[in-house]
Protein backbone atom coordinates (compact mmCIF):
# COMPACT_ATOMS: atom_id res chain seq x y z
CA UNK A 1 23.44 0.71 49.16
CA UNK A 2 26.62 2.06 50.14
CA UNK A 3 26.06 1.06 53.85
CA UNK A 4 25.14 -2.74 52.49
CA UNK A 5 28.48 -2.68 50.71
CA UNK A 6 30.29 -1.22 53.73
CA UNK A 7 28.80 -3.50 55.93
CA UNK A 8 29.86 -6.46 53.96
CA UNK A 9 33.26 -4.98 53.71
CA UNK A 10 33.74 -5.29 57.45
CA UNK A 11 32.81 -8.75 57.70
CA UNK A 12 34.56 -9.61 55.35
CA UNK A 13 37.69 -8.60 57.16
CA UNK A 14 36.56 -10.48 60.44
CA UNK A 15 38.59 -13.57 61.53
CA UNK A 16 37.33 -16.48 60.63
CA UNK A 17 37.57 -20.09 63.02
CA UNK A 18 39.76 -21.38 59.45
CA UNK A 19 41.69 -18.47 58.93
CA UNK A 20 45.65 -19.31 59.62
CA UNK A 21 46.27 -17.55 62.76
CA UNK A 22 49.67 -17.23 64.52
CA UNK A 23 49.83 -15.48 68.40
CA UNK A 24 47.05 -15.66 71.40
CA UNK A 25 43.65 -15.27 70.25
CA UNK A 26 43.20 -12.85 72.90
CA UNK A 27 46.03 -10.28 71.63
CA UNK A 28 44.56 -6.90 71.70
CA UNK A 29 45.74 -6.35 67.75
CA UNK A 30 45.19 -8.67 65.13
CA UNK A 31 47.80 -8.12 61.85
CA UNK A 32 45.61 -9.71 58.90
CA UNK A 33 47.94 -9.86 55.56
CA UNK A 34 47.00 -10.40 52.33
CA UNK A 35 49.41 -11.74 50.48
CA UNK A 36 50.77 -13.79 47.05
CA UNK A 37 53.47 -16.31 47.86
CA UNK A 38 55.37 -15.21 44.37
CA UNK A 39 54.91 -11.31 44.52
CA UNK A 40 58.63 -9.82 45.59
CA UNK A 41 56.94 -7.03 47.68
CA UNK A 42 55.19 -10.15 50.04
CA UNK A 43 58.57 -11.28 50.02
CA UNK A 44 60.30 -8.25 51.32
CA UNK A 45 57.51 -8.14 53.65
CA UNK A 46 57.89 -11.84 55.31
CA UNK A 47 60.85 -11.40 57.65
CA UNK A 48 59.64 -7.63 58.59
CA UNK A 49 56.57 -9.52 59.77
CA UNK A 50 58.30 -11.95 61.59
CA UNK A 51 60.53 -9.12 63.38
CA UNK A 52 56.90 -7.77 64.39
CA UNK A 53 55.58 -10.59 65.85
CA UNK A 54 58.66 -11.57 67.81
CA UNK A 55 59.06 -7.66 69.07
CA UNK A 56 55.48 -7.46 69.68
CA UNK A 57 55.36 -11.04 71.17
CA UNK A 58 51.75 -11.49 72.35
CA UNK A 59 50.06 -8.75 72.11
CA UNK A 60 49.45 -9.53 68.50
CA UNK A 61 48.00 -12.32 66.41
CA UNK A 62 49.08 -12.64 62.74
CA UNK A 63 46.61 -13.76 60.25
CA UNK A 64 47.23 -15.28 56.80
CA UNK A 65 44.85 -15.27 54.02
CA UNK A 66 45.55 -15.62 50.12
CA UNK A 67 46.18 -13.08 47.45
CA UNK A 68 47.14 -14.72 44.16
CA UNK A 69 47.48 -12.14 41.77
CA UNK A 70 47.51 -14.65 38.90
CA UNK A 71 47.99 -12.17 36.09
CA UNK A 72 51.35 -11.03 36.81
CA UNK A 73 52.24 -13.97 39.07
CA UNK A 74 51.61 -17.83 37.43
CA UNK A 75 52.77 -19.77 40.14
CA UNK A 76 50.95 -17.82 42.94
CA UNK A 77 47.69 -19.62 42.55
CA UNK A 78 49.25 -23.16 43.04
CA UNK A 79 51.46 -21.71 45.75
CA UNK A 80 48.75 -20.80 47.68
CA UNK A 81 47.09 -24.69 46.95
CA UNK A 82 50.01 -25.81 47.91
CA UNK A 83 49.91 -23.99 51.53
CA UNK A 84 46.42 -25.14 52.23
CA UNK A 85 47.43 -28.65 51.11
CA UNK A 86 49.75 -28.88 53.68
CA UNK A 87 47.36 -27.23 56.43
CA UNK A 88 45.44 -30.29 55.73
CA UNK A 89 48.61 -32.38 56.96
CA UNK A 90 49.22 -29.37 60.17
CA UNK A 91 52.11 -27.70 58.24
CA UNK A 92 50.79 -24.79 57.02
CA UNK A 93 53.03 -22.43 58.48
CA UNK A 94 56.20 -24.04 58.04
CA UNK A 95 54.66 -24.42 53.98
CA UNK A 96 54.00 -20.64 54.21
CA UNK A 97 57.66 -19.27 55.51
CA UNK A 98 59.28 -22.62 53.42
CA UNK A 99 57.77 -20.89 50.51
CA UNK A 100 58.06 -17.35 51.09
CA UNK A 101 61.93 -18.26 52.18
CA UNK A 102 62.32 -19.77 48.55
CA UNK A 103 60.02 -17.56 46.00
CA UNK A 104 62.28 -18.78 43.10
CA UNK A 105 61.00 -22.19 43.84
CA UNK A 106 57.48 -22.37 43.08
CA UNK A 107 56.76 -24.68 39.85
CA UNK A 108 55.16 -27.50 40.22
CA UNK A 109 57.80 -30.05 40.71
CA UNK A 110 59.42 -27.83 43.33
CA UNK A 111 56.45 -27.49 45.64
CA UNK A 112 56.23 -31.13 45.42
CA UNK A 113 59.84 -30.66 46.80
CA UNK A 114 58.81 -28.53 49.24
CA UNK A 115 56.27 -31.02 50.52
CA UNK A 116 58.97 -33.62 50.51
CA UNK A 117 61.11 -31.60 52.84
CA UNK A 118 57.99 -31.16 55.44
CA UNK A 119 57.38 -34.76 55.51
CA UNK A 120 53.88 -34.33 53.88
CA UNK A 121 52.12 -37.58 52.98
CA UNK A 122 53.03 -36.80 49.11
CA UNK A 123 50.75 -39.09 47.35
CA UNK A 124 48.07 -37.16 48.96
CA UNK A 125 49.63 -33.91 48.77
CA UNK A 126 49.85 -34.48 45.03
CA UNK A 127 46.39 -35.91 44.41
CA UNK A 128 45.01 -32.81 46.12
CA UNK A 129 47.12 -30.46 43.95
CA UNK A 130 45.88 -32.23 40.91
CA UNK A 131 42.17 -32.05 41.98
CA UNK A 132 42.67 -28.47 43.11
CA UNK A 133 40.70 -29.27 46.22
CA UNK A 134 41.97 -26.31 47.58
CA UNK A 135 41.00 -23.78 45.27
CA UNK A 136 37.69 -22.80 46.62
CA UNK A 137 39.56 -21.97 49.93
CA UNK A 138 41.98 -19.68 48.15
CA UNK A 139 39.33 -17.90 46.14
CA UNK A 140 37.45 -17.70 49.20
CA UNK A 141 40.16 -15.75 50.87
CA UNK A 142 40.65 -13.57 47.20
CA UNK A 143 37.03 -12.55 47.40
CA UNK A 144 37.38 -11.52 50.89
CA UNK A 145 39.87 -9.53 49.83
CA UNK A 146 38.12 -7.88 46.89
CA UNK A 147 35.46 -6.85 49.44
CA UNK A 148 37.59 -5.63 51.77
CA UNK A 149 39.26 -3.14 49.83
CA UNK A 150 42.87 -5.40 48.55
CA UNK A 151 43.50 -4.46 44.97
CA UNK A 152 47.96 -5.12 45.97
CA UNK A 153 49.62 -7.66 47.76
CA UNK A 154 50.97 -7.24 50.34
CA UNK A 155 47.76 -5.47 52.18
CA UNK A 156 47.75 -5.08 56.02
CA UNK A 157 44.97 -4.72 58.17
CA UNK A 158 45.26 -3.44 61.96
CA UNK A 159 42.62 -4.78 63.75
CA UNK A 160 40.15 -4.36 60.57
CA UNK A 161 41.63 -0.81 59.80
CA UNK A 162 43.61 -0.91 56.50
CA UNK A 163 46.84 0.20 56.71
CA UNK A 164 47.81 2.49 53.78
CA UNK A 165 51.29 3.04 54.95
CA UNK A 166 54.82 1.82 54.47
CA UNK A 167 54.95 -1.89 55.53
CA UNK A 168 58.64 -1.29 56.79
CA UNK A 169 59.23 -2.43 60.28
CA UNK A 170 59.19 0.66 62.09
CA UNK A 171 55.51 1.77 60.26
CA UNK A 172 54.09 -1.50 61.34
CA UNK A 173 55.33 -1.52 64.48
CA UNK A 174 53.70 1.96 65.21
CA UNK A 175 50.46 1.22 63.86
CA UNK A 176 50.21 -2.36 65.97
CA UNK A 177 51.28 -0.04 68.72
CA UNK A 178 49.26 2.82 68.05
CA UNK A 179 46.02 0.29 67.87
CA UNK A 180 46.89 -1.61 71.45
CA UNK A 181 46.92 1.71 73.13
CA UNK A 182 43.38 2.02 71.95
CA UNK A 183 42.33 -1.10 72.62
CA UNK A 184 43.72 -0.86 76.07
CA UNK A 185 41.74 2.17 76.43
């Protein structure tokens, strides 16, 4: 049983063709994050992230997936909605940093402001938001979470291996580097 559950672990920490993926598919490591849009730690996480990829360049892809951790965080869930709602127009990533850049933003009518400021088709955007038509997606990427291990946001994965360490730039950067050498040999 505990090979089953390990088993299903792993896969659920393989990329999927919907996941949000930044950087060449090809990059020998692959940074997956877990994270909630309102949690502060995510936050302090976001530019360190970017600092990564742009030091790294392509030798890494990023990878997205929700972490709503509704308990302590209300707006999370709808944060996250609001992120696949505007994959469905091709903005998720600008919706991701727009909201990560502006965590003190995040009720309702603000992400409709946030959508505004994209461009988004809005009567869609809300409709969708209404109908939570994206919810299934986010709890998708929860679950994979849960079975993976994430009980925190952020979590990091380096290329499936959780990493348990600081998330500071220099601790990422070492474990992304530490993980191409091995893939390069």
């Amino acid at each position: 049983m505990t090979r089953r559950r390990t088993d299903y672990a792993v896969r659920s920490l393989e990329i999927r063709p919907d996941d949000h993926i930044q950087g060449a598919e090809d990059a020998p490591v692959t940074l997956l994050e877990y994270g909630d849009y309102q949690c502060p730690y995510c936050g302090e996480a976001y530019p360190i992230v970017k600092q990564l990829q742009h030091t790294v360049g392509d030798k890494m892809r990023f990878v997205f997936r929700n972490f709503p951790l509704t308990t302590v965080h209300p707006h999370a869930e709808d944060a996250a909605e609001t992120a696949e709602a505007a994959d469905a127009q091709g903005k998720f990533w600008e919706m991701h940093d727009r909201l990560y850049e502006h965590q003190d933003e995040l009720a309702h009518s603000q992400l409709i402001g946030h959508a505004r400021g994209l461009g988004l088709d809005i009567g869609k955007f809300e409709d969708e938001l209404d109908h939570h038509v994206y919810l299934p997606r986010v709890r998708e990427d929860f679950l994979s979470g849960v079975r993976g291990g994430v009980n925190g946001t952020p979590t990091f994965f380096v290329n499936g291996v959780r990493h348990d360490g600081s998330y500071d730039f220099h601790t990422l950067l070492e474990a992304v580097q530490t993980q191409s050498k091995r893939s390069a040999a």
